[in-house]
Protein backbone atom coordinates (compact mmCIF):
# COMPACT_ATOMS: atom_id res chain seq x y z
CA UNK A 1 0.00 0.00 0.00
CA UNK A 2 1.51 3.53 -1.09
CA UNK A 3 1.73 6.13 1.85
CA UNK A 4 0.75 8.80 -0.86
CA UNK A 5 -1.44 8.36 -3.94
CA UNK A 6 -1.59 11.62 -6.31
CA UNK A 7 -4.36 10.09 -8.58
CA UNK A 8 -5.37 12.39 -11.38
CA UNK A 9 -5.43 15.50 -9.93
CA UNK A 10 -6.09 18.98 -11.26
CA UNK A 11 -5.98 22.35 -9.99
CA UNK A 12 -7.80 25.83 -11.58
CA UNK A 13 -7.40 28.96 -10.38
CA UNK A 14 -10.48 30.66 -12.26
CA UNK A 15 -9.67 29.99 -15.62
CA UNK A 16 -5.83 29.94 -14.85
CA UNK A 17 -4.83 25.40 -15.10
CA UNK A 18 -1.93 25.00 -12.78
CA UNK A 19 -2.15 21.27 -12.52
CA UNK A 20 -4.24 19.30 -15.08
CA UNK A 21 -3.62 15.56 -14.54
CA UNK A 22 -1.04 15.03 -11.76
CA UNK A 23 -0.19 11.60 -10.92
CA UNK A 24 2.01 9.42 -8.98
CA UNK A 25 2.26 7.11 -5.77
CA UNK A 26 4.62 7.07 -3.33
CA UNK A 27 5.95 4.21 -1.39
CA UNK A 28 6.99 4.19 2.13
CA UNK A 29 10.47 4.22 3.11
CA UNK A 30 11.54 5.76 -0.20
CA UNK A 31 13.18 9.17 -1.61
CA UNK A 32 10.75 10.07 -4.60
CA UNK A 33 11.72 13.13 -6.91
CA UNK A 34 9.21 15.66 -8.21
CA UNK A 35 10.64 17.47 -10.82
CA UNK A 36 10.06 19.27 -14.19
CA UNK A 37 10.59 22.67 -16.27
CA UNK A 38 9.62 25.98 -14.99
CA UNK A 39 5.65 26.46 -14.11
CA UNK A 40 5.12 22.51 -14.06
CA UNK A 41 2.87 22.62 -11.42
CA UNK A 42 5.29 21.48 -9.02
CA UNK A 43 4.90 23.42 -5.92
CA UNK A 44 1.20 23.80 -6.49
CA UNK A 45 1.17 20.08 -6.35
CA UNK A 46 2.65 20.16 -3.14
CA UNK A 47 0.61 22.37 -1.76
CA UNK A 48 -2.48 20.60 -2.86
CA UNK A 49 -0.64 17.76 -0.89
CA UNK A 50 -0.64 19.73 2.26
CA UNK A 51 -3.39 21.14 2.44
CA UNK A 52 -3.13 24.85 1.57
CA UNK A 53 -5.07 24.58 -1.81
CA UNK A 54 -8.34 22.06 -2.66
CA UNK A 55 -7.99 19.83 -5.65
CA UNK A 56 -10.33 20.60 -8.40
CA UNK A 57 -10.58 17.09 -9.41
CA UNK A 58 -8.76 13.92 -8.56
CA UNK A 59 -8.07 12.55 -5.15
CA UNK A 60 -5.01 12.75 -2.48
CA UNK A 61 -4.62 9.74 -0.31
CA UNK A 62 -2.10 9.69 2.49
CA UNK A 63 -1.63 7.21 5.14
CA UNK A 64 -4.54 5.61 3.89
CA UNK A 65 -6.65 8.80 4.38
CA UNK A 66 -8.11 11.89 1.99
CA UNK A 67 -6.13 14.92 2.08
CA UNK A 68 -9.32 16.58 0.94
CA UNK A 69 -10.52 19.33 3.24
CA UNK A 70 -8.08 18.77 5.82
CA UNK A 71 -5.66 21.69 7.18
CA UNK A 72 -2.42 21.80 7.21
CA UNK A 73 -2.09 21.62 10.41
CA UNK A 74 -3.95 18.47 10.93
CA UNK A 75 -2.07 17.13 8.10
CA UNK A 76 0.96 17.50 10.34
CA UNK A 77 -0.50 15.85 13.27
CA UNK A 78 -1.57 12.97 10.99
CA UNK A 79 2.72 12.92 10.04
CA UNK A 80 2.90 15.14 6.83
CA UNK A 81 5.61 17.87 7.06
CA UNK A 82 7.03 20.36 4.46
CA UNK A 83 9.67 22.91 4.44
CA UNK A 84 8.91 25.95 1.70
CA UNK A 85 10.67 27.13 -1.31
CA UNK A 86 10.76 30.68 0.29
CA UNK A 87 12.73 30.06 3.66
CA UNK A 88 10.56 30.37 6.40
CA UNK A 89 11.88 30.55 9.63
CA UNK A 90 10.87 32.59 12.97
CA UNK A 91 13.16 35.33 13.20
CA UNK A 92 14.55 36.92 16.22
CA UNK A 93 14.06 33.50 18.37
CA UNK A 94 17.02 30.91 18.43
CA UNK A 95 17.45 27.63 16.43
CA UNK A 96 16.25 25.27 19.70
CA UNK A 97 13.29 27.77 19.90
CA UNK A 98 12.22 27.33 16.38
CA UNK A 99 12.63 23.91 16.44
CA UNK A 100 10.65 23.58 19.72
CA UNK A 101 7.95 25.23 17.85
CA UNK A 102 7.76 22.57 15.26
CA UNK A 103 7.67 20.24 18.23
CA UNK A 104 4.14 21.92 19.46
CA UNK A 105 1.79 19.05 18.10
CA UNK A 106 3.52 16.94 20.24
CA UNK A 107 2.96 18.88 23.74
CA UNK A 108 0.05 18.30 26.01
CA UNK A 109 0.79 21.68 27.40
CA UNK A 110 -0.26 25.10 26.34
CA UNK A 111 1.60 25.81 23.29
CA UNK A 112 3.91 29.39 24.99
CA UNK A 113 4.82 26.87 27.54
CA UNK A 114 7.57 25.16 24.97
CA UNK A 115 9.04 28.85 25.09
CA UNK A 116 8.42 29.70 28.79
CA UNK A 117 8.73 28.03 32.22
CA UNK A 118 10.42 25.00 32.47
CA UNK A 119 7.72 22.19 33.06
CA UNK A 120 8.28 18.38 33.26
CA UNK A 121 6.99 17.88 30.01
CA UNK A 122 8.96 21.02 28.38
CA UNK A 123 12.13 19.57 29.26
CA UNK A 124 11.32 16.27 27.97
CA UNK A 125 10.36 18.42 24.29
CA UNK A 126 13.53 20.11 24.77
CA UNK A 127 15.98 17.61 25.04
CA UNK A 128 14.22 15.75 21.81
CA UNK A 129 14.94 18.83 20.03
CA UNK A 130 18.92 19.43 21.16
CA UNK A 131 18.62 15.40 20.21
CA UNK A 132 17.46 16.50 16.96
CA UNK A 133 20.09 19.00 16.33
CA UNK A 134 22.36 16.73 17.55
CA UNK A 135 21.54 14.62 14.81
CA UNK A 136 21.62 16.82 12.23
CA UNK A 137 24.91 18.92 13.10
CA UNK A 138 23.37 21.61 14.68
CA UNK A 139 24.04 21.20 18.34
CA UNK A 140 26.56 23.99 18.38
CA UNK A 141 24.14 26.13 17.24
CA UNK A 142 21.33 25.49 19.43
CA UNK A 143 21.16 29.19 21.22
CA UNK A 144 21.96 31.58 18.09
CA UNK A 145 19.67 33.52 16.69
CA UNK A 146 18.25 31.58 13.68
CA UNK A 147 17.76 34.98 11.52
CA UNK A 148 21.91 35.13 11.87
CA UNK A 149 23.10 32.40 10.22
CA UNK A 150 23.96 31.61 7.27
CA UNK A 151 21.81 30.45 4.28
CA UNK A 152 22.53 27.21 3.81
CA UNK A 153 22.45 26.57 7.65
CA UNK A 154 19.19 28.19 7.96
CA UNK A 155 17.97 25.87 5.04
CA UNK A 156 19.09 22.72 7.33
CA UNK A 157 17.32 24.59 10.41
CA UNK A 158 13.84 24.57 8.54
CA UNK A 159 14.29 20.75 8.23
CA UNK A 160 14.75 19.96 11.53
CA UNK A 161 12.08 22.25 12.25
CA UNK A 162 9.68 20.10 9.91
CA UNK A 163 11.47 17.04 11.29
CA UNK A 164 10.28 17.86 14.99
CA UNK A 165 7.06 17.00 13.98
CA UNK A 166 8.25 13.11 13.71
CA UNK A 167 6.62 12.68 9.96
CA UNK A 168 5.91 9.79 8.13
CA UNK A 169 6.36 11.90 5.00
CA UNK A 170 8.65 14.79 4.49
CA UNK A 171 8.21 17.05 1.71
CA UNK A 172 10.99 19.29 0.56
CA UNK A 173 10.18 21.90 -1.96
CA UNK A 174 13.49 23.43 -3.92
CA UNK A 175 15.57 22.62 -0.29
CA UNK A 176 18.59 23.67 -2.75
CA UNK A 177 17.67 26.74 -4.39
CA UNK A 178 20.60 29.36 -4.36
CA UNK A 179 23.32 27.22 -3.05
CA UNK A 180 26.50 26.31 -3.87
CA UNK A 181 27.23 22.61 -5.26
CA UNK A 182 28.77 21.64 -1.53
CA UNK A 183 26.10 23.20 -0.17
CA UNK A 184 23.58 21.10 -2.09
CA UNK A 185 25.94 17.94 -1.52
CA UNK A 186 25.15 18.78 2.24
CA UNK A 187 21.86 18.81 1.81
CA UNK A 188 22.00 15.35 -0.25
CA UNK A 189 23.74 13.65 2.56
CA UNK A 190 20.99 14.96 4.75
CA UNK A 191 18.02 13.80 3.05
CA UNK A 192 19.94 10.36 2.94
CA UNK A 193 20.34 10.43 6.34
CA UNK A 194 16.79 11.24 7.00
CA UNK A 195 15.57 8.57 4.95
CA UNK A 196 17.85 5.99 6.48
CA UNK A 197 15.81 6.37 9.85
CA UNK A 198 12.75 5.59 8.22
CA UNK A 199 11.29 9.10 7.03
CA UNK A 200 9.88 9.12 3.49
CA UNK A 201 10.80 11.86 1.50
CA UNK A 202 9.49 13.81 -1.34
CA UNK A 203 12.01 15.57 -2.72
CA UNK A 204 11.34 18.63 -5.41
CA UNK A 205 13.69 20.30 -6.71
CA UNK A 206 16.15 21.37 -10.10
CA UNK A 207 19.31 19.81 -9.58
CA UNK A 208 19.62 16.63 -11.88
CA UNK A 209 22.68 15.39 -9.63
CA UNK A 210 21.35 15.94 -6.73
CA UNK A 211 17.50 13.80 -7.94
CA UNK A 212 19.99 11.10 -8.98
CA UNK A 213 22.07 10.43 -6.05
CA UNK A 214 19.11 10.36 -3.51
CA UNK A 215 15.91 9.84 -5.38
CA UNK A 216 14.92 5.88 -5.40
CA UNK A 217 12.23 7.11 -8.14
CA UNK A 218 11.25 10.48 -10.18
CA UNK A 219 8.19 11.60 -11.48
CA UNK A 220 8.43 14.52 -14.30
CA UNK A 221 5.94 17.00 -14.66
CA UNK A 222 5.21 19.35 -17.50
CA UNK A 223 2.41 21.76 -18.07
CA UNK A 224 0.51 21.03 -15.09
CA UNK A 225 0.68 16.69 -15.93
CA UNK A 226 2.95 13.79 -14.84
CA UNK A 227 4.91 13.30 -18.30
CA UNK A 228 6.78 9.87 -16.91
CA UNK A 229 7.70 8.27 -13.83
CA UNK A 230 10.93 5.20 -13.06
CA UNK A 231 13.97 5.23 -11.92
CA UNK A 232 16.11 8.52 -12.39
CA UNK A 233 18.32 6.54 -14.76
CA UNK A 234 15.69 5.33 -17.03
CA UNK A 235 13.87 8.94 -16.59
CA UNK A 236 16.54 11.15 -17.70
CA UNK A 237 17.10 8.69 -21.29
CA UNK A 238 13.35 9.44 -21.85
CA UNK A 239 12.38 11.31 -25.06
CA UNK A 240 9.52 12.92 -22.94
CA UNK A 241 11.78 14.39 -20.56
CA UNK A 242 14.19 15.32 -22.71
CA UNK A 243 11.76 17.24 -25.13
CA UNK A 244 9.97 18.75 -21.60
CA UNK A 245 13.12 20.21 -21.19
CA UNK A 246 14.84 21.05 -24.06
CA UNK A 247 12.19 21.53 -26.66
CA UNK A 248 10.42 24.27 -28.20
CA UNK A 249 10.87 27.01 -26.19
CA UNK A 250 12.26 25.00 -23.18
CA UNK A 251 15.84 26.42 -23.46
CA UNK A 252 14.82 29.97 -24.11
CA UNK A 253 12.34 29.56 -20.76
CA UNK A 254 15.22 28.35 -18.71
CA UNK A 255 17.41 30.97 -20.24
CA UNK A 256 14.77 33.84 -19.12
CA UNK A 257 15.24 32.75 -15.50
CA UNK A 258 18.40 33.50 -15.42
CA UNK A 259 19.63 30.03 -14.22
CA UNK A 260 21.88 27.76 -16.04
CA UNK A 261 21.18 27.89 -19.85
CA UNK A 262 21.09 24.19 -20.99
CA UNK A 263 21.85 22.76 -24.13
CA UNK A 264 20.20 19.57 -25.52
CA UNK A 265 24.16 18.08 -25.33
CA UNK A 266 24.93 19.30 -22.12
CA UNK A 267 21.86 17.47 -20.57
CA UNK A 268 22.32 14.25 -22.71
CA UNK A 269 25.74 14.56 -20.79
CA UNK A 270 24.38 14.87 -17.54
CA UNK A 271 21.93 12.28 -18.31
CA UNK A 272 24.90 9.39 -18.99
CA UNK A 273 27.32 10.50 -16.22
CA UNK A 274 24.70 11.97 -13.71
CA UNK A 275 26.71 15.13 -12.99
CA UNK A 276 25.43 18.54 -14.25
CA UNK A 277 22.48 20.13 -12.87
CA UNK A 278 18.96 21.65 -14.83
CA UNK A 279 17.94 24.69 -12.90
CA UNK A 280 14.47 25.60 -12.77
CA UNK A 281 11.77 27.70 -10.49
CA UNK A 282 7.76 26.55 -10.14
């Protein structure tokens, strides 16, 4: 049985299509990719996933469960968490203190409490969360102010802040976007981390490298529908997602979003030695 089942789903905004037949399933214990050109549908997909938009048509099934009318925040108590591809952290609190916050579905208490005096059950939330940091290399950085830091560190920050909330699946929208190749590596060795303690992931973003050396699967969108879905290998030989990319129009699209300007023999390259990376905003 998949933990998440994306079956035929479609998304207007008046007479604006974002998503017109989005489809794919999700197994647990797996890193799945999400990826495709600029304005797939991508992030609107995930946030039809979470809860912040209705689907028009088509159904959302996760853990077994509709998706349909459901907040986000319930979504998160049922084990769904997401970090954003606009950062979001709390500013002027500390990296504990934001991650104590994503621990709040998890605390009998009032929710200030986590923040405030030191109760029984606050310490107990507390010491998961330096546990947590622990985990992810953070530790060090537990009492400085989260708005300080650098960006990259304040990406890994919003993950263990989606992390507190112990999720069955975590979904990661661009967690990449604007960094550095070591910085993305980083993040790579994260997600694999993650996903070796039993989190399943769904990964979206542009890097081809980066899909590649985590994803167990891929699905490709383009123009609001899933194109093709396999193994990234098999994926990037695909005519389909080679001509989502690279056809009409694709290059001069990528090339007006001032990323990396791609070539049809550049991505055939990255395609047979998995380096290289297709940039791309939803």
């Amino acid at each position: 049985m998949s933990l998440l089942s994306v079956d035929h789903v479609s998304r207007h905004f008046g007479g604006v299509v974002a998503v017109s037949d989005a489809a794919f399933e999700i197994e647990p214990g797996i890193v799945f990719g999400l990826i495709g050109p600029n304005g797939a549908g991508k992030t609107t997909v995930v946030n039809l996933i979470t809860g912040y938009f209705a689907p028009t048509a088509g159904a959302i099934i996760f853990d077994g469960g509709s998706v349909a009318g459901v907040s986000p925040f319930k979504l998160a108590a049922r084990g769904l968490a997401r970090t954003f591809q606009n950062l979001q952290l709390f500013e002027g609190v500390t990296v504990l203190e934001n991650v104590l916050i994503g621990r709040h579905l998890a605390f009998r208490g009032k929710r200030w409490q986590l923040l405030g005096t030191r109760s029984r059950e606050e310490k107990t939330q507390r010491a998961f969360a330096l546990d947590l940091l622990k985990q992810l290399n953070l530790e060090s950085l537990a009492d400085a102010d989260a708005s300080s830091l650098p960006y990259g560190v304040r990406r890994r920050v919003e993950i263990a802040r989606a992390l507190a909330v112990e999720p069955k699946l975590l979904l990661l929208d661009e967690p990449t976007a604007g960094m550095t190749r070591k910085e993305s590596d980083d993040i790579g060795e994260l997600i694999k981390s993650v996903n070796a303690t039993g989190v399943t992931v769904l990964l979206v973003d542009h890097n081809v490298r980066l899909v590649t050396a985590v994803c167990d699967r891929v699905a490709v969108m383009d123009w609001g529908e899933t194109i093709v879905e396999g193994e990234p290998a098999a994926v990037w030989r695909d005519q389909r997602v080679k001509d989502a990319y690279l056809g009409t129009g694709r290059s001069a699209r990528l090339a007006e979003a001032d990323e990396f300007v791609v070539d049809a023999q550049a991505f055939a390259a990255a395609a047979a030695s998995n380096e290289g990376a297709v940039h791309d905003q939803d």
